[in-house]
N, C-alpha and C. Protein backbone atom coordinates (compact mmCIF):
# COMPACT_ATOMS: atom_id res chain seq x y z
N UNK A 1 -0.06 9.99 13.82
CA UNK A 1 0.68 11.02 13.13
C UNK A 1 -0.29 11.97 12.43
N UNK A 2 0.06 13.32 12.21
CA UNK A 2 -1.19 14.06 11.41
C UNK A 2 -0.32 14.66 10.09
N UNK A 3 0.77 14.20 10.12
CA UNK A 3 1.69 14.54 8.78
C UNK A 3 2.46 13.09 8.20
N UNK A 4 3.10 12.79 7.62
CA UNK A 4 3.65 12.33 6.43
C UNK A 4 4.94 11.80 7.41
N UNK A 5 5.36 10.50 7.84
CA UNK A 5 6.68 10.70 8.13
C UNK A 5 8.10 10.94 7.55
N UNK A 6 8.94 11.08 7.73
CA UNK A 6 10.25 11.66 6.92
C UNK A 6 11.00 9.98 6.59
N UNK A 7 10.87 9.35 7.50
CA UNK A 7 11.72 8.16 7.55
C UNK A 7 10.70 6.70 7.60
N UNK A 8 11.72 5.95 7.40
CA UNK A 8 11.22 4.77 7.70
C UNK A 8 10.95 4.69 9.03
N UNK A 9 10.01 3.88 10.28
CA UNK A 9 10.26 4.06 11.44
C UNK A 9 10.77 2.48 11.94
N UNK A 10 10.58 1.81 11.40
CA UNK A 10 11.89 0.24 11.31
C UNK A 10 12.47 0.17 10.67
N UNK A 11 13.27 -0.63 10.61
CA UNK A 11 14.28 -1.00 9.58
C UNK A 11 14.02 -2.58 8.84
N UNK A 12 14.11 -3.23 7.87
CA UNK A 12 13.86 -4.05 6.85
C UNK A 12 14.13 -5.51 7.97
N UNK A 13 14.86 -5.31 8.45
CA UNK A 13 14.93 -6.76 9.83
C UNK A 13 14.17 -6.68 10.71
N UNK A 14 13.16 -5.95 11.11
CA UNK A 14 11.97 -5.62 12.05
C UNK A 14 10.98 -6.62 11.39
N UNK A 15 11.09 -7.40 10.31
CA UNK A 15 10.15 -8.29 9.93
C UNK A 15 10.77 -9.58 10.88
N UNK A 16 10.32 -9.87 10.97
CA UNK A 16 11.04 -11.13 11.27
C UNK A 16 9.82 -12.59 11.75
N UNK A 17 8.90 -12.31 11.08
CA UNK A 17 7.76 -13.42 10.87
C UNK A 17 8.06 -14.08 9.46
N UNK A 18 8.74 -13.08 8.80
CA UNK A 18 8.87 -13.21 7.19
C UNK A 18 7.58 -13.31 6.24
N UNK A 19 7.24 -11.67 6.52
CA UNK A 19 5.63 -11.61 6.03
C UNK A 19 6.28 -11.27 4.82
N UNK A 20 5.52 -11.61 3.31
CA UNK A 20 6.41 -11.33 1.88
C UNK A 20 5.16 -11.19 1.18
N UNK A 21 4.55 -10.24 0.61
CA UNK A 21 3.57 -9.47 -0.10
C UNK A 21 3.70 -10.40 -1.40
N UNK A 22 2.59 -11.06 -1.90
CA UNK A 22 2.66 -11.81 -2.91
C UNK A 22 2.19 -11.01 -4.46
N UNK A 23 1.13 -10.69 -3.68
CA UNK A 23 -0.12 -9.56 -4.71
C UNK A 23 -0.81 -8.75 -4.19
N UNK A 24 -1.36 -7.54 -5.05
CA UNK A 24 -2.37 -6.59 -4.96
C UNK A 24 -2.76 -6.33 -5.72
N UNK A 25 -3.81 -6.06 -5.35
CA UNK A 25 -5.10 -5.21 -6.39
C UNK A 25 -5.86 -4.48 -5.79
N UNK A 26 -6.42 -3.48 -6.87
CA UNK A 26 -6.78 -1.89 -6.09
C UNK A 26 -7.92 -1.89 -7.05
N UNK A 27 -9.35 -2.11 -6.81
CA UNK A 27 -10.41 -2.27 -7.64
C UNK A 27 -11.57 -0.81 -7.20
N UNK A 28 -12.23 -0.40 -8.17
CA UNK A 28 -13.61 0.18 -7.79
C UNK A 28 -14.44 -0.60 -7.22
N UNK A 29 -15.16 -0.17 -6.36
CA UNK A 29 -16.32 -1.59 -5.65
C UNK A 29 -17.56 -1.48 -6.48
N UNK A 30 -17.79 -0.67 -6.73
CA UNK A 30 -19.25 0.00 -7.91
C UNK A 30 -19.24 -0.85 -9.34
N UNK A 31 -17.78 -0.76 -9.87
CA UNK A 31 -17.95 -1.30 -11.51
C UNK A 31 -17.00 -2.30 -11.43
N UNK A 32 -16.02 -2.64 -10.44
CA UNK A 32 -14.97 -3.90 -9.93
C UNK A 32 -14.13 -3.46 -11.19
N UNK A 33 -13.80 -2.25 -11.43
CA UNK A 33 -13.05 -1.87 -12.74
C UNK A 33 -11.64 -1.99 -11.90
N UNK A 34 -10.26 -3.08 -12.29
CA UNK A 34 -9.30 -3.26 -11.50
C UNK A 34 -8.32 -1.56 -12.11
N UNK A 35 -8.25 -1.18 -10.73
CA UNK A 35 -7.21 0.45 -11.40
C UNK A 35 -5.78 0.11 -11.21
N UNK A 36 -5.26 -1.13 -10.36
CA UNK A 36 -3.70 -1.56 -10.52
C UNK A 36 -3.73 -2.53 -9.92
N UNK A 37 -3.01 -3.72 -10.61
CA UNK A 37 -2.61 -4.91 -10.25
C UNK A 37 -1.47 -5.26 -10.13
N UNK A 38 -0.79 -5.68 -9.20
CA UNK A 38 0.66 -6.43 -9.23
C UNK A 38 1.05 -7.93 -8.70
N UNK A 39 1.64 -8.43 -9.18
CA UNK A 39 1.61 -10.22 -8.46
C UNK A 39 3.36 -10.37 -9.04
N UNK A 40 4.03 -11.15 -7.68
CA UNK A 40 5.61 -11.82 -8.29
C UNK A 40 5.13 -12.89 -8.95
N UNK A 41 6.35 -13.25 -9.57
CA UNK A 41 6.14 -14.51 -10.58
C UNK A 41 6.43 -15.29 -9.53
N UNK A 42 5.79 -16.44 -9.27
CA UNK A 42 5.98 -17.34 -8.15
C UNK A 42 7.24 -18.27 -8.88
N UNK A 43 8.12 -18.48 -10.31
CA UNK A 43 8.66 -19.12 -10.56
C UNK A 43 10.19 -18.17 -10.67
N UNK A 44 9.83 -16.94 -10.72
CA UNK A 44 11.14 -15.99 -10.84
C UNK A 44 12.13 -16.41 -9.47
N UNK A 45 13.46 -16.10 -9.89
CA UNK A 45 14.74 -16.42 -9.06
C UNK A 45 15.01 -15.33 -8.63
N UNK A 46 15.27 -15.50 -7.12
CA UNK A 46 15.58 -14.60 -6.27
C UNK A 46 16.22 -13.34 -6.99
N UNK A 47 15.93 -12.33 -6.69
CA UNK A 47 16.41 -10.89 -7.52
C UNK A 47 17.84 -10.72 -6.39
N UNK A 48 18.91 -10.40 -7.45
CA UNK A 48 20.39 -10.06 -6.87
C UNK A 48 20.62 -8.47 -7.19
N UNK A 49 20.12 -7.65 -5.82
CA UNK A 49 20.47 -6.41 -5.79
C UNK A 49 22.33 -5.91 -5.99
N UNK A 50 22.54 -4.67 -6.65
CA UNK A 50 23.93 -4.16 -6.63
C UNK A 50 24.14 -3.89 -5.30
N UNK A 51 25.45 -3.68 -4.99
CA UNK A 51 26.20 -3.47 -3.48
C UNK A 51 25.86 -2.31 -2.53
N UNK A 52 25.51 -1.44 -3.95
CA UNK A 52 25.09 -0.23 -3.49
C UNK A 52 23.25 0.59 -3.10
N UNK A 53 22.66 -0.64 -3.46
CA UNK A 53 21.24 -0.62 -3.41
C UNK A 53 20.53 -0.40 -2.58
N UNK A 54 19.66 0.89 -2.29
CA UNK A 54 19.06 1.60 -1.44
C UNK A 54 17.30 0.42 -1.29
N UNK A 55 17.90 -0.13 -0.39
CA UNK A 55 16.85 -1.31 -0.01
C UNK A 55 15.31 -0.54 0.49
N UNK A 56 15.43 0.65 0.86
CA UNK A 56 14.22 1.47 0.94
C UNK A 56 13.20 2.04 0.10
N UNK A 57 13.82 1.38 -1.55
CA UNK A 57 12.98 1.52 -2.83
C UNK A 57 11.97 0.09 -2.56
N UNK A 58 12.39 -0.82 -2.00
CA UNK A 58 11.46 -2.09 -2.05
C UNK A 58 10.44 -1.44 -1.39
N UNK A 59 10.60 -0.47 -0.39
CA UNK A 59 9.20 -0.15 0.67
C UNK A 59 8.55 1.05 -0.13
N UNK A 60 8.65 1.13 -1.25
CA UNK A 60 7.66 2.62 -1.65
C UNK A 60 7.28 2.36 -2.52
N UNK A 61 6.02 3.15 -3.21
CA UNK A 61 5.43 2.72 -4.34
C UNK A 61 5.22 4.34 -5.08
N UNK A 62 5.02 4.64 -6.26
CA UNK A 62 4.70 5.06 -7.07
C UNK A 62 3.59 4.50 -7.67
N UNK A 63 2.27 5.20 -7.08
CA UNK A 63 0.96 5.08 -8.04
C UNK A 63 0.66 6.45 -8.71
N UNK A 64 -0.07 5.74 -10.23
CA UNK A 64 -0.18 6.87 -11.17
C UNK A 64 -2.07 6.02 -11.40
N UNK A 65 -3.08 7.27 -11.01
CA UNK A 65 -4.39 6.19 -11.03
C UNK A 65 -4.81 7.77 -12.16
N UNK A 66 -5.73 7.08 -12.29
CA UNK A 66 -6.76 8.05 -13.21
C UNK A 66 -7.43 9.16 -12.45
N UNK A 67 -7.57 10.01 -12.75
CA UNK A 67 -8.14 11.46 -11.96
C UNK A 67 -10.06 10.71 -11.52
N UNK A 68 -10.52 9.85 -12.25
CA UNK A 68 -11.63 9.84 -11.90
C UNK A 68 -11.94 8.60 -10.78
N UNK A 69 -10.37 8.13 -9.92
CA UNK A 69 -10.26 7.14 -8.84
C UNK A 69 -10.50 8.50 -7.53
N UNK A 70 -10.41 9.75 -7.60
CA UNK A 70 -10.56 10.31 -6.41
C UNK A 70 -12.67 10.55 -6.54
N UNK A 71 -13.43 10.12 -7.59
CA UNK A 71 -14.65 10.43 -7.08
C UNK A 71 -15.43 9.05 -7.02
N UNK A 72 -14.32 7.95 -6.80
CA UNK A 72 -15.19 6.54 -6.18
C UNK A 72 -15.74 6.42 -5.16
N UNK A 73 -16.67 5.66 -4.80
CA UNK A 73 -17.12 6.10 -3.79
C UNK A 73 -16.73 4.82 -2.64
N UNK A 74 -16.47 3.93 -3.26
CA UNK A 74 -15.81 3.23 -2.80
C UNK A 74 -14.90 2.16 -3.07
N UNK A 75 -13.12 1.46 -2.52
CA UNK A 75 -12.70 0.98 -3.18
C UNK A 75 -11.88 -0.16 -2.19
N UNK A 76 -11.90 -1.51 -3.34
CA UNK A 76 -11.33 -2.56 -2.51
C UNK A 76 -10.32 -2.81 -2.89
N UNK A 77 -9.63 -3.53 -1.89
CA UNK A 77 -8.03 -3.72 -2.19
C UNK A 77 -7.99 -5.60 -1.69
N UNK A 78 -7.51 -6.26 -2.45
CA UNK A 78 -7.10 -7.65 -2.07
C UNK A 78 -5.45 -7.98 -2.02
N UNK A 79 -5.03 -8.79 -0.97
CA UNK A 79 -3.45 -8.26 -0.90
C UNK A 79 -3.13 -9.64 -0.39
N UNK A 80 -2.39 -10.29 -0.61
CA UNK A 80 -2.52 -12.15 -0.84
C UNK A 80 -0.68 -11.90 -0.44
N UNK A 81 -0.40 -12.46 0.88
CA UNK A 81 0.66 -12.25 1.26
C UNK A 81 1.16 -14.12 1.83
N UNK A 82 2.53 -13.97 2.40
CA UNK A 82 2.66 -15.34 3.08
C UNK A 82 3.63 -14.77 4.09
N UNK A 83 3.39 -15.87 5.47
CA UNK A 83 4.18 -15.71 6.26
C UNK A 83 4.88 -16.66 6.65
N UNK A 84 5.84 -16.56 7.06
CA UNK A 84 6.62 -17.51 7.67
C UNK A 84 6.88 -18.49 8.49
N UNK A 85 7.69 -19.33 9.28
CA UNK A 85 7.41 -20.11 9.94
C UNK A 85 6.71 -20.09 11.52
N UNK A 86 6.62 -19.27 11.79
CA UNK A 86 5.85 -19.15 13.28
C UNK A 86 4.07 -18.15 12.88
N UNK A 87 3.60 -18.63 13.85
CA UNK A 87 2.16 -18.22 14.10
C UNK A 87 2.14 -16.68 14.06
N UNK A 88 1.54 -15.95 13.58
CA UNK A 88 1.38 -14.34 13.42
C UNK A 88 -0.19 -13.97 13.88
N UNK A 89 0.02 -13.45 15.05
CA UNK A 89 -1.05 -13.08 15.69
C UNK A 89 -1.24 -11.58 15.46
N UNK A 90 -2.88 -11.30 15.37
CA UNK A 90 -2.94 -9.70 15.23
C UNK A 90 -1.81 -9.07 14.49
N UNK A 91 -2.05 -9.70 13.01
CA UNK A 91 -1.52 -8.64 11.99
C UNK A 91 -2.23 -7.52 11.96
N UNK A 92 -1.75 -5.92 12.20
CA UNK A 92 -2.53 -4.99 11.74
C UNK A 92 -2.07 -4.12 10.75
N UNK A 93 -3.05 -3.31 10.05
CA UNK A 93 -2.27 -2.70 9.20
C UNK A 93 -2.97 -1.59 9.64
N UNK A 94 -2.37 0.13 9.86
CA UNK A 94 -3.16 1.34 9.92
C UNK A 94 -2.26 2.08 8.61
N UNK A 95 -3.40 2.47 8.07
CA UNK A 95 -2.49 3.12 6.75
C UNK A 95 -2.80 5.22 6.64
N UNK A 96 -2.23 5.98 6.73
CA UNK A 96 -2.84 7.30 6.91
C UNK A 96 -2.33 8.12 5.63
N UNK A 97 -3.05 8.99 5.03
CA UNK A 97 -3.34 9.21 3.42
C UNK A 97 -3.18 10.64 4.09
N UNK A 98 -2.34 11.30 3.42
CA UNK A 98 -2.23 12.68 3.25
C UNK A 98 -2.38 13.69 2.19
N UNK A 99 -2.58 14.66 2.48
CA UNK A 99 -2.82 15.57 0.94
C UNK A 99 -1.14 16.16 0.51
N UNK A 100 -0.68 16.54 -0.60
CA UNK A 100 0.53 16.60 -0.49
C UNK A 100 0.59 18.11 -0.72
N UNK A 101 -0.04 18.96 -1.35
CA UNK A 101 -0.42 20.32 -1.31
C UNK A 101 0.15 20.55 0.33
N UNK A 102 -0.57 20.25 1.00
CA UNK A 102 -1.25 21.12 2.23
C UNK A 102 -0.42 20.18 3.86
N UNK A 103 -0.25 18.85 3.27
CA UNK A 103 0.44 17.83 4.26
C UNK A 103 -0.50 17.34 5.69
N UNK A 104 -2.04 18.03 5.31
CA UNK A 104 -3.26 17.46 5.98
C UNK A 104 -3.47 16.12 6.01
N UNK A 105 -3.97 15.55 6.82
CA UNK A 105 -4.77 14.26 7.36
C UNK A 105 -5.83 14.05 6.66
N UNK A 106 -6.25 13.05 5.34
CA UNK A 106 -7.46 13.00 4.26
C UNK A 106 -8.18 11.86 5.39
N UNK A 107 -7.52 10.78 5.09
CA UNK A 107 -7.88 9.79 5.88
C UNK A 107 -7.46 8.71 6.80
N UNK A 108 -7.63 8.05 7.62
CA UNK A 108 -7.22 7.28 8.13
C UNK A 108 -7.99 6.14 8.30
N UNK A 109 -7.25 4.35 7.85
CA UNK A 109 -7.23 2.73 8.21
C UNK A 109 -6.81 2.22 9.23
N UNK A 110 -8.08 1.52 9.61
CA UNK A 110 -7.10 0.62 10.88
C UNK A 110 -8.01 -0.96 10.52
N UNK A 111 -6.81 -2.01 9.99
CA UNK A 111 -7.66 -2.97 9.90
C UNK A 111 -6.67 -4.37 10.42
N UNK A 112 -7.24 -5.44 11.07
CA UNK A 112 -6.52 -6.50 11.75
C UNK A 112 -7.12 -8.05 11.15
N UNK A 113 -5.93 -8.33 11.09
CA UNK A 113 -6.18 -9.94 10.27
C UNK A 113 -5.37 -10.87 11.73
N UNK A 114 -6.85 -11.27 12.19
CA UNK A 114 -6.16 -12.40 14.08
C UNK A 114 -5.45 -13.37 14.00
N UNK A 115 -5.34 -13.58 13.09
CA UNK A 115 -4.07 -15.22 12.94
C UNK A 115 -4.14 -15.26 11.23
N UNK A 116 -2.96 -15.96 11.26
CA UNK A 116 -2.05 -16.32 10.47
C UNK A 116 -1.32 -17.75 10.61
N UNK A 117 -1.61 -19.05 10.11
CA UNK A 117 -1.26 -20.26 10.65
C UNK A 117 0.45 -19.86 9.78
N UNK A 118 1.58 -20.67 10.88
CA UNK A 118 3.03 -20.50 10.14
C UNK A 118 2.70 -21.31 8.58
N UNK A 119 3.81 -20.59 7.87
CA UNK A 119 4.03 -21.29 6.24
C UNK A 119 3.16 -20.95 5.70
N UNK A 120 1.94 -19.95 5.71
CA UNK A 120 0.81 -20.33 4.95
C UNK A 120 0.51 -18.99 4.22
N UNK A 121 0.02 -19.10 2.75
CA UNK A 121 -0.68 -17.96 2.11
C UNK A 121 -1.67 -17.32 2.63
N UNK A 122 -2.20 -16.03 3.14
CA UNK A 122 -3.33 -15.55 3.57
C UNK A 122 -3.74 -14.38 2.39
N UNK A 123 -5.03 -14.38 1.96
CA UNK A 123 -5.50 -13.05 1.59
C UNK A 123 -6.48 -12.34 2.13
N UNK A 124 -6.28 -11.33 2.19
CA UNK A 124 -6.95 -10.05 2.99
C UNK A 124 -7.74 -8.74 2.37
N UNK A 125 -8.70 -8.66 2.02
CA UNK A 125 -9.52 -7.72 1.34
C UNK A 125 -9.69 -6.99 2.41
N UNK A 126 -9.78 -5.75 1.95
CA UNK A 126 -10.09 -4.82 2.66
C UNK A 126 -11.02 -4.08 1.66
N UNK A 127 -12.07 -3.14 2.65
CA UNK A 127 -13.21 -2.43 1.84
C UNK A 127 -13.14 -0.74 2.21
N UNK A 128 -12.56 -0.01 1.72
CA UNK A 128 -12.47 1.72 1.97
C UNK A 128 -13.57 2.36 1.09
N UNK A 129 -14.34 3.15 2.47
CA UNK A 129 -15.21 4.21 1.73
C UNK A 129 -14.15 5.06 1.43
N UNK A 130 -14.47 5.59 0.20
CA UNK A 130 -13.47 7.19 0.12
C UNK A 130 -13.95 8.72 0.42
N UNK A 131 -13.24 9.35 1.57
CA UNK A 131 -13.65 10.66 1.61
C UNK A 131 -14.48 11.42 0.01
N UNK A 132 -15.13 11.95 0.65
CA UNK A 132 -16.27 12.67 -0.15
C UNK A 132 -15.78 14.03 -0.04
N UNK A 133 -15.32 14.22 -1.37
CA UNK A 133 -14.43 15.54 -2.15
C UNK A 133 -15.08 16.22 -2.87
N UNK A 134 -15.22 17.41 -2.67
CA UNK A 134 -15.77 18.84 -3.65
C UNK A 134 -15.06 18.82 -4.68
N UNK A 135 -15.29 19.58 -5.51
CA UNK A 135 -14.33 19.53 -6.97
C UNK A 135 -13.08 20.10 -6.54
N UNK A 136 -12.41 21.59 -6.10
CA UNK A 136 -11.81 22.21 -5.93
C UNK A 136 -10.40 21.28 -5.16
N UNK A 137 -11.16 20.70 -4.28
CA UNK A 137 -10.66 19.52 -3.82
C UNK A 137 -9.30 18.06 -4.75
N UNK A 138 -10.85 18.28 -5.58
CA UNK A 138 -10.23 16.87 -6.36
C UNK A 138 -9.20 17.48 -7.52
N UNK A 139 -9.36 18.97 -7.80
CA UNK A 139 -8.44 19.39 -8.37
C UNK A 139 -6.91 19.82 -7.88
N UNK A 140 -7.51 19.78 -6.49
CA UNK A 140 -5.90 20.25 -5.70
C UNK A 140 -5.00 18.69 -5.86
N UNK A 141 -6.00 17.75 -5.32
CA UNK A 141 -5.30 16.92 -5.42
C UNK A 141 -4.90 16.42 -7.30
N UNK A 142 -5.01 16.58 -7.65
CA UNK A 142 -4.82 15.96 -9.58
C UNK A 142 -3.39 17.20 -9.46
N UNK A 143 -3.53 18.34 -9.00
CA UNK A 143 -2.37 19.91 -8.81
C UNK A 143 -1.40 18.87 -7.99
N UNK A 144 -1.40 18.57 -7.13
CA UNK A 144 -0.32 18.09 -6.02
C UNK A 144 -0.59 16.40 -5.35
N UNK A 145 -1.15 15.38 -5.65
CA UNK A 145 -0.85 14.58 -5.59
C UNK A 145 -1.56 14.02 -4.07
N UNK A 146 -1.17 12.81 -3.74
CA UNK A 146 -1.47 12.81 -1.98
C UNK A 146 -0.27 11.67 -1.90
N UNK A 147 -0.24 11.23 -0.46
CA UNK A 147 0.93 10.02 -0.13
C UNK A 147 0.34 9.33 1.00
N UNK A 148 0.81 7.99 1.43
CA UNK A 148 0.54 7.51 2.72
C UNK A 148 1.26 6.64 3.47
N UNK A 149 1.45 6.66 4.70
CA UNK A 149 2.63 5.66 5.55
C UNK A 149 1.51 4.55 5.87
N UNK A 150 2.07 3.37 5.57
CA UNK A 150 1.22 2.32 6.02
C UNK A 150 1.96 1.15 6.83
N UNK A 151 1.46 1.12 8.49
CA UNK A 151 2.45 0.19 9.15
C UNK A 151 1.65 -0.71 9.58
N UNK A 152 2.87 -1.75 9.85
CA UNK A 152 1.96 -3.30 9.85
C UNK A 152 2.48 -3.02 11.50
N UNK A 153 1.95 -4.28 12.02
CA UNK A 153 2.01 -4.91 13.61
C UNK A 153 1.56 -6.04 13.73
N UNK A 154 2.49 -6.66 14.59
CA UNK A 154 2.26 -7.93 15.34
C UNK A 154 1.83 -7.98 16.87
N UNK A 155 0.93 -8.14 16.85
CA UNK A 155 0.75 -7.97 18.78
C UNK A 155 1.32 -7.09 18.84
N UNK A 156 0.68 -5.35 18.15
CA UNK A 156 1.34 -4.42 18.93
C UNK A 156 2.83 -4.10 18.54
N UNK A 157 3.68 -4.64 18.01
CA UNK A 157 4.89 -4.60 17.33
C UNK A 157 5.05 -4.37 16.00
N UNK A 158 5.64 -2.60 16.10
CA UNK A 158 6.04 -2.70 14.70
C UNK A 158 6.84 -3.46 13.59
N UNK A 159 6.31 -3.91 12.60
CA UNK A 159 7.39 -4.96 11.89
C UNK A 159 7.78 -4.83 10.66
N UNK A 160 6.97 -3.51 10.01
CA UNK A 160 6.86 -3.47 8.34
C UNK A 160 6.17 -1.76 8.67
N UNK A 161 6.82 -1.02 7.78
CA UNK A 161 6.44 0.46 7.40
C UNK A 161 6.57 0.49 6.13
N UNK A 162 5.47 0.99 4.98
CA UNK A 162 5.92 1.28 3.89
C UNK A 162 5.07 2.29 3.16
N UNK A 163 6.11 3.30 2.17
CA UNK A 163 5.53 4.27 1.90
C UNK A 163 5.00 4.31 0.48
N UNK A 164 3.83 5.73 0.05
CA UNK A 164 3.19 5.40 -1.13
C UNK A 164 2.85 6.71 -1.64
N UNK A 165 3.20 7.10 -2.97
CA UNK A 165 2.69 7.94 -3.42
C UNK A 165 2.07 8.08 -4.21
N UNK A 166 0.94 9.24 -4.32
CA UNK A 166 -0.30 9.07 -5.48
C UNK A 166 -0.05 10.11 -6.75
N UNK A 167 -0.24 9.75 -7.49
CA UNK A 167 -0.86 10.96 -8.53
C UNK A 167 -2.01 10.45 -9.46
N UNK A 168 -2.89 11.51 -9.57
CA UNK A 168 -4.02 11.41 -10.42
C UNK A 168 -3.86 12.30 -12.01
N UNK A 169 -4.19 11.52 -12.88
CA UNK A 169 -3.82 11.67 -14.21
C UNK A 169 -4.83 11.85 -14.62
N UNK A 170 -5.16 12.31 -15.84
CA UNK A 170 -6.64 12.77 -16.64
C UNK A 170 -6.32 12.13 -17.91
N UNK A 171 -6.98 11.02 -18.22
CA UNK A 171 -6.68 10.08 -19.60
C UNK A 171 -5.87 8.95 -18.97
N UNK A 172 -5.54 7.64 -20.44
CA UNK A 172 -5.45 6.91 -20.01
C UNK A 172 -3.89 6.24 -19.70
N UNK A 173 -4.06 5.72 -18.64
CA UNK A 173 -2.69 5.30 -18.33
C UNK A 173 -1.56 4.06 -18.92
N UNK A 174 -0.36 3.84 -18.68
CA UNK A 174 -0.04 2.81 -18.70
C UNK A 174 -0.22 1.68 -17.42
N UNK A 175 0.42 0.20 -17.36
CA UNK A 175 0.95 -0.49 -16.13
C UNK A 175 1.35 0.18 -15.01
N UNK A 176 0.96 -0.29 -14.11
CA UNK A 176 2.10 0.42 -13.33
C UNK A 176 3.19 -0.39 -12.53
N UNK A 177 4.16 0.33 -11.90
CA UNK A 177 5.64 -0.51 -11.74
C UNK A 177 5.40 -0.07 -10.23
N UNK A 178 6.71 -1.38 -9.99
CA UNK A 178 6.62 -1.42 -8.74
C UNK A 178 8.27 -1.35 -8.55
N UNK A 179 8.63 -0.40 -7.83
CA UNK A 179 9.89 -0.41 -7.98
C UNK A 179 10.98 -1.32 -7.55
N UNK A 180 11.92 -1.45 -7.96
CA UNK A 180 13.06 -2.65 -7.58
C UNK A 180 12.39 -4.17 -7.85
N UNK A 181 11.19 -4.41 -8.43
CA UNK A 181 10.60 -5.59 -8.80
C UNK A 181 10.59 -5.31 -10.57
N UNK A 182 10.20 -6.75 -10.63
CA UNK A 182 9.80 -6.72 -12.10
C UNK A 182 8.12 -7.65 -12.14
């Protein structure tokens, strides 16, 4: 894709390994300064959505990072997920980062985790250089923000799409939320 998609391109039953995102973290690799963390309570009770609940808030995120996360030079992400009862071969994830000004192509991920034993916790670090931005740049983006579609695969099968948006702030932040979770 070289733009932003409009939609989801599966639907929430396209999982069906029962891959379930446990945690993340989004660190500097330079000073390991963590810029957002999230983890479920492994003891919390199943969350009971209203009737009317737009189940497409579970797939998006709202990030709010600090204006000085666009001049890292590089940044890791650890993402501690579990899957379900059958074997998950060639998990991939390609994730593509857009500018939201302009709806350009910043960057693009392509990274594959080869097995997955059934029932079992896996974590997955991943290591991103970050595009190397002029100022004018890093100000468009702090002006307008960026976003990214990030889809998973199984052998080649889409199974999980989910979307993300950025903004860069100047000073310091609060937590950040994850929507439809606590």
């Amino acid at each position: 894709f070289t733009s932003p998609t409009k939609d989801f391109l599966c639907p929430l039953s396209a999982n069906t390994y029962g891959i379930d995102f446990l945690s993340f973290k989004i660190r500097d690799m330079d000073t390991q300064h963590v810029v957002f963390e999230f983890a479920k309570d492994p003891n919390a009770p199943p969350v009971q959505y209203p009737e009317n609940f737009d189940y497409n808030q579970l797939r998006s995120i709202n990030y709010k990072f600090p204006a000085q996360f666009l001049r890292y030079e590089t940044v890791g992400t650890t993402l501690r997920f579990r899957v379900g009862p059958q074997e998950v071969h060639n998990f991939r994830m390609i994730e593509r980062h857009y500018h939201n000004g302009t709806g350009a192509l910043m960057k693009s991920y392509d990274f594959n985790f080869s097995f997955c034993i059934p029932n079992s916790t896996n974590e997955w670090e991943a290591i991103y250089d970050m595009p190397p931005l002029r100022e004018r740049e890093v100000q468009s983006l702090i002006d307008h923000g960026s976003c990214s579609d990030s889809f998973y695969f199984v052998n080649n099968k889409l199974i999980m799409h989910n979307k993300a948006m950025y903004q860069y702030i100047d000073g310091q932040l609060g937590p950040a939320q994850v929507p439809g979770r606590s």
